[in-house]
C-alpha atoms as a PDB file:
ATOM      1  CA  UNK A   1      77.935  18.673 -11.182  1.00  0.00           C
ATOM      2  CA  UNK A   2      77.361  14.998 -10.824  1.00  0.00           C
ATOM      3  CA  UNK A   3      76.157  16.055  -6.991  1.00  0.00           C
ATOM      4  CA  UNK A   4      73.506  18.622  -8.591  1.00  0.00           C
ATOM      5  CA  UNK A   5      72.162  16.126 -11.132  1.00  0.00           C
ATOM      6  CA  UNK A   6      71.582  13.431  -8.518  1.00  0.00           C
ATOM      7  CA  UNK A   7      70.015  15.662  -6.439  1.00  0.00           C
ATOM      8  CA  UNK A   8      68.193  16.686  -8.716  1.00  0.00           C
ATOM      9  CA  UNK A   9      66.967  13.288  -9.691  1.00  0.00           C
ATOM     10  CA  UNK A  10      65.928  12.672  -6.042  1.00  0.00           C
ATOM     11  CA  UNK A  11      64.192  15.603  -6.129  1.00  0.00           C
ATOM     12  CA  UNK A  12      62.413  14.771  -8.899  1.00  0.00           C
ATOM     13  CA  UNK A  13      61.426  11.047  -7.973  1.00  0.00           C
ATOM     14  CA  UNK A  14      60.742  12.459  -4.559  1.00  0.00           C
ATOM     15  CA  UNK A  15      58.306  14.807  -6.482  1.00  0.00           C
ATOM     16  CA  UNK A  16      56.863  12.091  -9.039  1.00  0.00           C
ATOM     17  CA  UNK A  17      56.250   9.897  -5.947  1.00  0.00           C
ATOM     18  CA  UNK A  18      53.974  12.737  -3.771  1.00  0.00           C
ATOM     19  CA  UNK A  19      52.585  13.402  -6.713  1.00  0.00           C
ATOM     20  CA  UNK A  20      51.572   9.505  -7.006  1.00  0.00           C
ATOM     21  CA  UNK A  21      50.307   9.480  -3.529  1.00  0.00           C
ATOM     22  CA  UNK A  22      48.278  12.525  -4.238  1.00  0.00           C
ATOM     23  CA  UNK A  23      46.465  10.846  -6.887  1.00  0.00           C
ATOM     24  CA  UNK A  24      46.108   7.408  -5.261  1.00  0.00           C
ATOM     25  CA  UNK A  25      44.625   9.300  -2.107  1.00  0.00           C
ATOM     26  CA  UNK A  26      42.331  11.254  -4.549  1.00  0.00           C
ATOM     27  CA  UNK A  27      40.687   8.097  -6.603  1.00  0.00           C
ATOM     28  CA  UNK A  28      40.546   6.089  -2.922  1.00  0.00           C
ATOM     29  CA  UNK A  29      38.563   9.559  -1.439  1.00  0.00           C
ATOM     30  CA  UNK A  30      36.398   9.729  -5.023  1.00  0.00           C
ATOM     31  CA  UNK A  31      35.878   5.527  -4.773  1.00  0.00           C
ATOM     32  CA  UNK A  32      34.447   5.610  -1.162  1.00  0.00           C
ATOM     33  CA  UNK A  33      31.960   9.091  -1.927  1.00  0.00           C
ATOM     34  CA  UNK A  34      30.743   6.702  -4.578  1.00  0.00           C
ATOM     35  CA  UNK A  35      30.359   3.758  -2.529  1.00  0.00           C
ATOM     36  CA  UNK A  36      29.030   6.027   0.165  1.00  0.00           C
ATOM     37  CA  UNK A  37      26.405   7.545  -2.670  1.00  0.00           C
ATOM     38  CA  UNK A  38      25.491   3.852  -3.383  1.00  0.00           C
ATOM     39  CA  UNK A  39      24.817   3.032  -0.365  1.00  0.00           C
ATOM     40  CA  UNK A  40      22.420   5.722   0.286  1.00  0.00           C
ATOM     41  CA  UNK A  41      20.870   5.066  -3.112  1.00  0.00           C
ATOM     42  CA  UNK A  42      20.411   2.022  -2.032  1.00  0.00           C
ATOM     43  CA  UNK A  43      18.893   2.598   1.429  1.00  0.00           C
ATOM     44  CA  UNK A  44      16.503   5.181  -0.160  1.00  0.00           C
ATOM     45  CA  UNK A  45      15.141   2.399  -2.727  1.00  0.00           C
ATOM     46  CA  UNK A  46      14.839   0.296   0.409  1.00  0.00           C
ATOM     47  CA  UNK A  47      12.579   2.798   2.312  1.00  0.00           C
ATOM     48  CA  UNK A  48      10.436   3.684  -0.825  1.00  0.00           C
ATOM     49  CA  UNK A  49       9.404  -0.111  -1.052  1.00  0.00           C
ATOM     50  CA  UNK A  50       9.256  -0.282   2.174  1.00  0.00           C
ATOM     51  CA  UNK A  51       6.672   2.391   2.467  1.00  0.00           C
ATOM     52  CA  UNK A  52       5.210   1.392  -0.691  1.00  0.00           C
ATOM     53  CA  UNK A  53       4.723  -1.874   0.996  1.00  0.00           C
ATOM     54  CA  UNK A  54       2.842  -0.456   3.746  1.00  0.00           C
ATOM     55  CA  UNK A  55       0.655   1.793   1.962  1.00  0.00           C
ATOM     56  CA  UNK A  56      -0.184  -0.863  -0.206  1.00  0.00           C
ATOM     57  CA  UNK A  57      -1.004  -3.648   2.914  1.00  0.00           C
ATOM     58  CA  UNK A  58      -2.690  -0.239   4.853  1.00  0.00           C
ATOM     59  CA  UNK A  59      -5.075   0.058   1.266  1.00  0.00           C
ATOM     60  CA  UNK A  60      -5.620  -3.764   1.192  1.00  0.00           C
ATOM     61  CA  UNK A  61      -6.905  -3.621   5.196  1.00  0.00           C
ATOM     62  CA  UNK A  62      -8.985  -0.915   4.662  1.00  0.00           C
ATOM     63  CA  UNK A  63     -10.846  -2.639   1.594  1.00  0.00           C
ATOM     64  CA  UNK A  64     -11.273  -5.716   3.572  1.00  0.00           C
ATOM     65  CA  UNK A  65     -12.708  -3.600   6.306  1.00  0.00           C
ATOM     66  CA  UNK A  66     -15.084  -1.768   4.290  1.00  0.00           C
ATOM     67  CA  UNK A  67     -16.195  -5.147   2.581  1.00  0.00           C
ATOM     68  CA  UNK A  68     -16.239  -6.910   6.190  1.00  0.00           C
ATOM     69  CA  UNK A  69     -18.844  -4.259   7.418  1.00  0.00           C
ATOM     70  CA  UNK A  70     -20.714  -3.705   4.094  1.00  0.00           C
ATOM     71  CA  UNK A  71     -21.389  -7.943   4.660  1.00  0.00           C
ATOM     72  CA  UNK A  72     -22.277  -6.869   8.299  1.00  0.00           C
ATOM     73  CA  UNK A  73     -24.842  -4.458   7.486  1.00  0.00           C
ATOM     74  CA  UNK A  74     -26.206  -7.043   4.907  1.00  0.00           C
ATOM     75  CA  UNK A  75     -26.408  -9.699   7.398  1.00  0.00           C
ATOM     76  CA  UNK A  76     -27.813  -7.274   9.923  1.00  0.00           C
ATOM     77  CA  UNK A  77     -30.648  -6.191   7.162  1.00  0.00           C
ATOM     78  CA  UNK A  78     -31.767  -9.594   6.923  1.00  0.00           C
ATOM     79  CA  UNK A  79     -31.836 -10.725  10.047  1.00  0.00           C
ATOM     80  CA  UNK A  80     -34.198  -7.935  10.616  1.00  0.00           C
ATOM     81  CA  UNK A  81     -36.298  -8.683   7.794  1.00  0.00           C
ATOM     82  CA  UNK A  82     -36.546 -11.893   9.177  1.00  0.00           C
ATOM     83  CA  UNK A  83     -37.779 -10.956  12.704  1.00  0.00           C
ATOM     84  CA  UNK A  84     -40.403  -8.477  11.488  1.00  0.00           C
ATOM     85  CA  UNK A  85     -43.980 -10.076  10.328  1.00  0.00           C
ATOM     86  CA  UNK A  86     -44.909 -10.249   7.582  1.00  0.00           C
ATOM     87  CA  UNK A  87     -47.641  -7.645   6.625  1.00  0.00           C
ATOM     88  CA  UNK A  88     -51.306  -9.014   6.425  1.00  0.00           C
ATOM     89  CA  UNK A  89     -53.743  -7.224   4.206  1.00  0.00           C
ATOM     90  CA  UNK A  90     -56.527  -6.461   6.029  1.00  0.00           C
ATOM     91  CA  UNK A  91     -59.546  -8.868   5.998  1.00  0.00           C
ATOM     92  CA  UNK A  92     -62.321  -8.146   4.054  1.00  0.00           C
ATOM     93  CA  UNK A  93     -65.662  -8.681   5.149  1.00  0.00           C
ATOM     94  CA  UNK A  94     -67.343 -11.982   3.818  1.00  0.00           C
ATOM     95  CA  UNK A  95     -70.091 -11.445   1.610  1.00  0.00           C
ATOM     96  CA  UNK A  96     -73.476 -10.964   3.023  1.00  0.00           C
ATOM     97  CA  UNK A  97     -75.564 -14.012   2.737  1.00  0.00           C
ATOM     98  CA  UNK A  98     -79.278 -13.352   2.286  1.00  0.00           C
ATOM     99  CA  UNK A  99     -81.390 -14.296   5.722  1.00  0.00           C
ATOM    100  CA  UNK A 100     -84.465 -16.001   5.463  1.00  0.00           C
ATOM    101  CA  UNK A 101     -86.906 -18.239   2.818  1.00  0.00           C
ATOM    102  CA  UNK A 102     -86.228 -16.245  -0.086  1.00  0.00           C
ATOM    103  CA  UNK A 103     -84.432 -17.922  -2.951  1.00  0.00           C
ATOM    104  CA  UNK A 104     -83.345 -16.767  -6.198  1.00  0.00           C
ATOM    105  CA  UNK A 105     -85.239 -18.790  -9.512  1.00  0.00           C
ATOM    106  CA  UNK A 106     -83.590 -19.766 -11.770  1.00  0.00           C
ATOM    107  CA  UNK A 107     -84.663 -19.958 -14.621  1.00  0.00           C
END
């Protein structure tokens, strides 16, 4: 009898003790998928700024480009204006002075 309850008590502690290691295994497997989530949360963030960040600088380059050749295009426009004449009006014909003696009286 005293043989049956001590094995029974091994058996038991034997059985508390799996069970023990079960569980410890189980929160060490459910602590690393969450470390392993994190991580990955993480690294997603990271490429979302990341790509923000480039959009953003690729925006920023093209709006610098667009002003660059809009200043171009201004400069170019003037220069031109510069190098063409300036339009004349066409002469007009003096007036026609009278020939000869006659002379207006006055009066």
């Amino acid at each position: 009898e005293e043989a049956a309850k001590k094995k029974a008590a091994e058996e038991a502690a034997k059985k508390k003790a799996t069970e023990e290691a079960a569980k410890k295994k189980a929160e060490e497997e459910a602590a690393k998928k969450k470390a392993a989530e994190e991580a990955a949360r993480k690294k997603a963030e990271e490429e979302a700024a990341k790509k923000k960040a480039a959009e953003e600088a690729a925006k920023k380059k093209a709006t610098e480009e667009a002003a660059r050749k809009k200043a171009e295009e201004e400069a170019a426009k003037k220069r031109a204006e510069r190098r063409r004449p300036p339009r004349r009006p066409q002469r007009r014909r003096p007036p026609r002075r009278p020939r000869g003696r006659r002379r207006r009286r006055r009066p």
